[in-house]
C-alpha atoms as a PDB file:
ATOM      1  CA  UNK A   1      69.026  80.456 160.472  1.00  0.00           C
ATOM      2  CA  UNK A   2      69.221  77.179 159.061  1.00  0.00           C
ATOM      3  CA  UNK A   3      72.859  76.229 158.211  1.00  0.00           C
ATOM      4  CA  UNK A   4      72.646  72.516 157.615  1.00  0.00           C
ATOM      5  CA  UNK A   5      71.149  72.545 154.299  1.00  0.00           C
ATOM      6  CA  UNK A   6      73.239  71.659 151.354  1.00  0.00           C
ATOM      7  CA  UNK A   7      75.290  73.312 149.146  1.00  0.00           C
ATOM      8  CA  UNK A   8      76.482  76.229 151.188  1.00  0.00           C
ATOM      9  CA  UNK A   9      79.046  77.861 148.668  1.00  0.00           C
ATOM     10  CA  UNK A  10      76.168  77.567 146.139  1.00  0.00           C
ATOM     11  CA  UNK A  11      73.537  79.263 147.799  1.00  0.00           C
ATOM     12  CA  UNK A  12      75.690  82.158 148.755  1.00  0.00           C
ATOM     13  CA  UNK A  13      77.037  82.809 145.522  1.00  0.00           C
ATOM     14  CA  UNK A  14      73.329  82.523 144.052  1.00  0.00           C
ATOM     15  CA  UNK A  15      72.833  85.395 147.278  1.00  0.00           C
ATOM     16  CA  UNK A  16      75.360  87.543 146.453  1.00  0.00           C
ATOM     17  CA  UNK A  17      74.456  87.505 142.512  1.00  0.00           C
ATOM     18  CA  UNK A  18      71.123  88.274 143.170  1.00  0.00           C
ATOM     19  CA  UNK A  19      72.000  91.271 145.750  1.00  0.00           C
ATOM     20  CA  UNK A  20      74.846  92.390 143.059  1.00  0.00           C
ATOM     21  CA  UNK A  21      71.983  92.569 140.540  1.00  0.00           C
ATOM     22  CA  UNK A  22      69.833  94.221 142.934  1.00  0.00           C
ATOM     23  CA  UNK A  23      71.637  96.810 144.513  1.00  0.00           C
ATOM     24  CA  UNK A  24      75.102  96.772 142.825  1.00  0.00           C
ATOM     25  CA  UNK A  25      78.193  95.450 144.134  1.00  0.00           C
ATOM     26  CA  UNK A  26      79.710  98.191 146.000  1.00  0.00           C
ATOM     27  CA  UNK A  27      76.495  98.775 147.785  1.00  0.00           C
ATOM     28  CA  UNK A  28      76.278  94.516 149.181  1.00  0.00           C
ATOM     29  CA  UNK A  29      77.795  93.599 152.353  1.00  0.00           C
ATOM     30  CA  UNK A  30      78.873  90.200 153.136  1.00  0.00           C
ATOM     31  CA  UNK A  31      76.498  90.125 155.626  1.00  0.00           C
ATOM     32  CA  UNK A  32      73.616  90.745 153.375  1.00  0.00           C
ATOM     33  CA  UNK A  33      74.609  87.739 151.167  1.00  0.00           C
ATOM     34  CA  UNK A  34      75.172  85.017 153.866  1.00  0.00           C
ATOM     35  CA  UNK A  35      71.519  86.748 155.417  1.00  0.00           C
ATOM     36  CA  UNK A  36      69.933  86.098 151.859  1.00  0.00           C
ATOM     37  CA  UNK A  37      71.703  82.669 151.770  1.00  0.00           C
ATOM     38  CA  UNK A  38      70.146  81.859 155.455  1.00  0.00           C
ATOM     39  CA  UNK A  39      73.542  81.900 156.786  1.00  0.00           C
ATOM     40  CA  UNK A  40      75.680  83.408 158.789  1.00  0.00           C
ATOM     41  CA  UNK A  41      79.030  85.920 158.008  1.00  0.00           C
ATOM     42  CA  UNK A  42      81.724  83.294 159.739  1.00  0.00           C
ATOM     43  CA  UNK A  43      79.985  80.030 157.130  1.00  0.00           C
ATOM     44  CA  UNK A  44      80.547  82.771 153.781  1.00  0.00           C
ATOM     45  CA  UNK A  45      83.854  83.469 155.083  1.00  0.00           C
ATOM     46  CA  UNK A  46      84.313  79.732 155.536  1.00  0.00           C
ATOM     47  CA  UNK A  47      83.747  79.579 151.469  1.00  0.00           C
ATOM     48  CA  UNK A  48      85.711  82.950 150.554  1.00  0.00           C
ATOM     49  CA  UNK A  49      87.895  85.623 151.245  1.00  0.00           C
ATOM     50  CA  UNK A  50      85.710  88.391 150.420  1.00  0.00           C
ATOM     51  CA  UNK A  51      82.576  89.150 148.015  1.00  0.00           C
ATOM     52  CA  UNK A  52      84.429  89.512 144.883  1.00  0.00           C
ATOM     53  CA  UNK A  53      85.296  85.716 145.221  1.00  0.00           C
ATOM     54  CA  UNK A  54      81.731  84.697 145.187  1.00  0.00           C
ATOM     55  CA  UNK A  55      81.546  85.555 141.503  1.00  0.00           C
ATOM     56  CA  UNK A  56      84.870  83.691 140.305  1.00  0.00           C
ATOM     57  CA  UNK A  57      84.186  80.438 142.521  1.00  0.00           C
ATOM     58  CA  UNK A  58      83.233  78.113 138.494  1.00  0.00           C
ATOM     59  CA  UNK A  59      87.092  79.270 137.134  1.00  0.00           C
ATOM     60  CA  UNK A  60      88.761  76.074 138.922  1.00  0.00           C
ATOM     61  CA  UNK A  61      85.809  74.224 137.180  1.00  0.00           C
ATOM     62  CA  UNK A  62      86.787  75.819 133.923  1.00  0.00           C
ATOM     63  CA  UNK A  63      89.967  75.497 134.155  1.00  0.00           C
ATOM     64  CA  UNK A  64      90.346  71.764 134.329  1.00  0.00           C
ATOM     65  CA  UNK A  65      87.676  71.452 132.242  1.00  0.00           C
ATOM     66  CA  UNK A  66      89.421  72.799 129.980  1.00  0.00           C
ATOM     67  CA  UNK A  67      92.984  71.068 130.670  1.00  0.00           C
ATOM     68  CA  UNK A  68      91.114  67.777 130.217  1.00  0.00           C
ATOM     69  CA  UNK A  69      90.120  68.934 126.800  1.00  0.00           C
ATOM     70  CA  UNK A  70      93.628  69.695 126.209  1.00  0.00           C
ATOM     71  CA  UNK A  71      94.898  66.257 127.167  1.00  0.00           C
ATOM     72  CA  UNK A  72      92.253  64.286 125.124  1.00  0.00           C
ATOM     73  CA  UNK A  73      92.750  66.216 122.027  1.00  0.00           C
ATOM     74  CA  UNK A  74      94.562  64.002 119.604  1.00  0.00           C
ATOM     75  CA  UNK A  75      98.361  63.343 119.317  1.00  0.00           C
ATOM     76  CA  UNK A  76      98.960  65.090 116.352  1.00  0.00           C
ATOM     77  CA  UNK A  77      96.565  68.328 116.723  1.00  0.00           C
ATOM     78  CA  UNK A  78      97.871  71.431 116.258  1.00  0.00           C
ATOM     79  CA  UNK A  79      98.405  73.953 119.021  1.00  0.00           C
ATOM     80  CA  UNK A  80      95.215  75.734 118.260  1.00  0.00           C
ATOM     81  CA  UNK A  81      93.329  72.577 117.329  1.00  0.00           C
ATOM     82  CA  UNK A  82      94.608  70.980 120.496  1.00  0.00           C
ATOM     83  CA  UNK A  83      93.272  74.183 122.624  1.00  0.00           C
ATOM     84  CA  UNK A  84      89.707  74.112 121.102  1.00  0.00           C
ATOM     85  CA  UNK A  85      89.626  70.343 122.209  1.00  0.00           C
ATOM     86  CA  UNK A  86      88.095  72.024 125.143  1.00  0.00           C
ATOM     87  CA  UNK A  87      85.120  73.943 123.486  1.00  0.00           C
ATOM     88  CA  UNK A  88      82.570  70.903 123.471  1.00  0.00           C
ATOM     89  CA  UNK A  89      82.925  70.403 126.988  1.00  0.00           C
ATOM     90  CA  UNK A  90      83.108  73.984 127.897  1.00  0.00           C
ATOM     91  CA  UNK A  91      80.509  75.182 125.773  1.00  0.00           C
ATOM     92  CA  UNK A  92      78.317  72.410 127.882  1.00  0.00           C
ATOM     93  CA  UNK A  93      79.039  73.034 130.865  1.00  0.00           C
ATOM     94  CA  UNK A  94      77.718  77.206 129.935  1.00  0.00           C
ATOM     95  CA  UNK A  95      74.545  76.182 128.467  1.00  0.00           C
ATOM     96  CA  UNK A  96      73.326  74.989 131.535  1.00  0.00           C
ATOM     97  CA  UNK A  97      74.534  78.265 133.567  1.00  0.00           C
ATOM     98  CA  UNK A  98      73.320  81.002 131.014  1.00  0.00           C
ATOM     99  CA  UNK A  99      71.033  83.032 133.230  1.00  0.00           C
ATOM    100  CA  UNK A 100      73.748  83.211 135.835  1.00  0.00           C
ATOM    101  CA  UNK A 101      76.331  83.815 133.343  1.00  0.00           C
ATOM    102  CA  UNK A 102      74.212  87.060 131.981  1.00  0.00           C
ATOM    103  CA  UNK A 103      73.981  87.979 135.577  1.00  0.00           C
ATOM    104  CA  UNK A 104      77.607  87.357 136.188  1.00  0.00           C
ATOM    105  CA  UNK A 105      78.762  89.871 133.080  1.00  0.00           C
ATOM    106  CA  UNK A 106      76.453  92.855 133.660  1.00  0.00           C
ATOM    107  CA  UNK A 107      78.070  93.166 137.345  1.00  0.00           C
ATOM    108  CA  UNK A 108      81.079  92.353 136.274  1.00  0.00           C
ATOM    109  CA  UNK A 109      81.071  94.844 133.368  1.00  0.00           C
ATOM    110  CA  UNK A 110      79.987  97.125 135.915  1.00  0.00           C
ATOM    111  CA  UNK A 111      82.539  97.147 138.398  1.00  0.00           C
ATOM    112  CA  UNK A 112      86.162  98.103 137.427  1.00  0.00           C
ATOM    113  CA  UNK A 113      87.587  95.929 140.266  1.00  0.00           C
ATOM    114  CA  UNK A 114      85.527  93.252 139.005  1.00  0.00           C
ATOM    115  CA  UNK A 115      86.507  93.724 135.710  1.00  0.00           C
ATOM    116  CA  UNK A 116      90.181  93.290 136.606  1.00  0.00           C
ATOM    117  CA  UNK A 117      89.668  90.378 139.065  1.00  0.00           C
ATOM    118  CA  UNK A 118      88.193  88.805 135.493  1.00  0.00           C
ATOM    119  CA  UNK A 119      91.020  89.287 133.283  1.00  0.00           C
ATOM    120  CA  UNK A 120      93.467  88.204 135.984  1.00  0.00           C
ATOM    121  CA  UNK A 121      91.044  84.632 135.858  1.00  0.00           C
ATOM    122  CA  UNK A 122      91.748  85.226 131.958  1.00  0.00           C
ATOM    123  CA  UNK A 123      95.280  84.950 132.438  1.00  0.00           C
ATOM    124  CA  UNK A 124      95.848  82.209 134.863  1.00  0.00           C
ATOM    125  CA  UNK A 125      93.915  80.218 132.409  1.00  0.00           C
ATOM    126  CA  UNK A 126      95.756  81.244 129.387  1.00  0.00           C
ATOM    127  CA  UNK A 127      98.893  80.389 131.735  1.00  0.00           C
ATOM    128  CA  UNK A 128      97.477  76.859 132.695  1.00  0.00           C
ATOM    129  CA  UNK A 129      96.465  76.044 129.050  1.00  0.00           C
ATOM    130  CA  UNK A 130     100.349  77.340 127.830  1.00  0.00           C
ATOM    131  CA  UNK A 131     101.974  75.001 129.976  1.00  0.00           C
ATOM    132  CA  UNK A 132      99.533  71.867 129.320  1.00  0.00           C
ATOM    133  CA  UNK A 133     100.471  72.839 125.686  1.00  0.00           C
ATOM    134  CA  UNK A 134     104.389  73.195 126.836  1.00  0.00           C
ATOM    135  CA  UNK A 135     104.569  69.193 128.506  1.00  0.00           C
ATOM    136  CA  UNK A 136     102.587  68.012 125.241  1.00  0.00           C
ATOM    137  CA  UNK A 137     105.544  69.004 123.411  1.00  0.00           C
ATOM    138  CA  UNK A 138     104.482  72.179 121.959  1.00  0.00           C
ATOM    139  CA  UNK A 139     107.441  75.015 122.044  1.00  0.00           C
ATOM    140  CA  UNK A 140     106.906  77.765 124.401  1.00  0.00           C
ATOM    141  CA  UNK A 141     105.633  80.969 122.235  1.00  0.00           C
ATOM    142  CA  UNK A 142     103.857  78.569 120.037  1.00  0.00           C
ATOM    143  CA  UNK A 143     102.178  77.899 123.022  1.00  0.00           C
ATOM    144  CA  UNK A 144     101.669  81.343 123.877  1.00  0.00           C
ATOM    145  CA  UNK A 145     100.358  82.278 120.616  1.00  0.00           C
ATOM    146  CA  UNK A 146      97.477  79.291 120.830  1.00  0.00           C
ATOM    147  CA  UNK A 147      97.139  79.650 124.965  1.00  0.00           C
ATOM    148  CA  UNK A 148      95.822  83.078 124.364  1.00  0.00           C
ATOM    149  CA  UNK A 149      94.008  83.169 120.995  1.00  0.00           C
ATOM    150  CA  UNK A 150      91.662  80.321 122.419  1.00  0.00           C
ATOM    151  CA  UNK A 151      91.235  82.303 125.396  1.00  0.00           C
ATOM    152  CA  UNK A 152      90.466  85.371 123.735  1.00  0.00           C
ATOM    153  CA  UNK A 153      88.057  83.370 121.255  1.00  0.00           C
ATOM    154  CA  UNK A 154      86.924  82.108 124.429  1.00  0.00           C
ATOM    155  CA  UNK A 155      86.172  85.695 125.562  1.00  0.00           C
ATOM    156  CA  UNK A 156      85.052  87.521 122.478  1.00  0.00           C
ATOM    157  CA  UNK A 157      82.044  84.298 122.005  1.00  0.00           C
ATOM    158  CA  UNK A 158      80.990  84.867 125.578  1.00  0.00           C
ATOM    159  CA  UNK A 159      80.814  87.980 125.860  1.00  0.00           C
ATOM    160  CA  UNK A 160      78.280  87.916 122.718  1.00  0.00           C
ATOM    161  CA  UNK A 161      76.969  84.519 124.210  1.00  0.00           C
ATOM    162  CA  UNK A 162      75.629  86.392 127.072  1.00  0.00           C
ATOM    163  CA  UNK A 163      73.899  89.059 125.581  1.00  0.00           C
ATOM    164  CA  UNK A 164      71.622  86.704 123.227  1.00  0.00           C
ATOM    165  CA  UNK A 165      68.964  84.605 124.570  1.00  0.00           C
ATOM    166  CA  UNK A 166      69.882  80.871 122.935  1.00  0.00           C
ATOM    167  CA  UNK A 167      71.778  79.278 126.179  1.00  0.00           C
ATOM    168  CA  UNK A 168      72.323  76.884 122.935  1.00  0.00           C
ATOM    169  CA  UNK A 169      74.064  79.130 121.591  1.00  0.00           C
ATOM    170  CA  UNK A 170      77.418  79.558 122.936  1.00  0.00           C
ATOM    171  CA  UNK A 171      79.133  76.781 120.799  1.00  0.00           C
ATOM    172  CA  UNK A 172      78.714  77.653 117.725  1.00  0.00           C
ATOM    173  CA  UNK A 173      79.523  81.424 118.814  1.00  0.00           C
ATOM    174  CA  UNK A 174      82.959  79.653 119.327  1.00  0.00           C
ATOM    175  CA  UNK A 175      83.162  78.486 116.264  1.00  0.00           C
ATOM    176  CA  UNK A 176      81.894  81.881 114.898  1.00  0.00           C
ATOM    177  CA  UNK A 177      84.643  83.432 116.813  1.00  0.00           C
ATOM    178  CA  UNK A 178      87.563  81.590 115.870  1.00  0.00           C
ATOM    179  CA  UNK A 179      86.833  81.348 112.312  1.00  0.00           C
ATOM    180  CA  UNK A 180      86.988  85.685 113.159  1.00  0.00           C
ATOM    181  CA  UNK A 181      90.472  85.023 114.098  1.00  0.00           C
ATOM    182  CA  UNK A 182      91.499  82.838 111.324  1.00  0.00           C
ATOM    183  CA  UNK A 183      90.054  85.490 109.072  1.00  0.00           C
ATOM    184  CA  UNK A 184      92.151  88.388 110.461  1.00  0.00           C
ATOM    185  CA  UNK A 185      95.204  86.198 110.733  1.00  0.00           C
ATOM    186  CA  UNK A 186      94.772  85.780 107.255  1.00  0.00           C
ATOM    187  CA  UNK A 187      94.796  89.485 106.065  1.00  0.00           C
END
């Protein structure tokens, strides 16, 4: 086995994905993947703590990705304006991931475990946007309130984002979503 190429974390997760897809989750040992990924069990756990981990290794990415959008969105932005700051740049970085991304949900939609381990992600993110809302001076269940409506906009557009074909697409399903929200705020 060849262990010196790059990207190690990368070509395991691109293993285990494909073998998830393959054969299902439950069925995929971590010594499949790291065999797929030419490399051995000790180098994946080197990268992770266990399969399930493969799949959620982007939500760091997101996350600060997002919390940059959050502190470049103007001074005087809303709460919600100030959390969709981050849709441009998060929208961008998903168009270039949308095959993996389809992947991604129909395992993850398959698994319950999985489907847990995903809303947890959800909620640490909803919790990291809150508090960048909180230090911009934004009180605490207004915070809330926006912290988890972009979230859930968030969720609602890619869930729908992923089971279209346009990797284009996902921005303006953002936009699509939200103005959803504002309508049944509204009523």
């Amino acid at each position: 086995m060849s262990r010196w190429k790059p990207d190690a974390a990368g070509r395991l997760v691109a293993a285990a994905l494909e073998l998830f897809d393959e054969q299902g989750y439950d069925a995929t040992t971590v010594a499949e993947i790291a065999a797929r990924a030419g490399l051995t069990k000790r180098t994946f756990f080197r990268h992770f703590t266990d399969k399930r981990e493969a799949l959620f290794k982007g939500s760091e990415e997101l996350e600060q990705l997002w919390l940059d959008g959050v502190a470049g969105a103007p001074a005087g932005a809303g709460p919600l304006a100030t959390v969709t700051a981050a849709f441009d740049p998060v929208a961008a970085m998903f168009a270039q991931r949308h095959h993996f991304a389809r992947l991604r949900a129909a395992v993850i939609v398959a698994n319950p475990e999985l489907q847990e381990r995903e809303l947890i992600k959800l909620q640490r993110l909803a919790g990291s946007i809150k508090a960048a809302l909180v230090e911009r001076g934004v009180p605490e269940n207004a915070a809330i309130l926006a912290a988890q409506s972009g979230v859930t906009v968030f969720h609602v557009a890619f869930a729908r984002w992923v089971r279209q074909d346009d990797p284009a697409a996902f921005r303006a399903l953002l936009d699509e979503s939200l103005e959803e929200l504002r309508a049944i705020s509204r009523a």
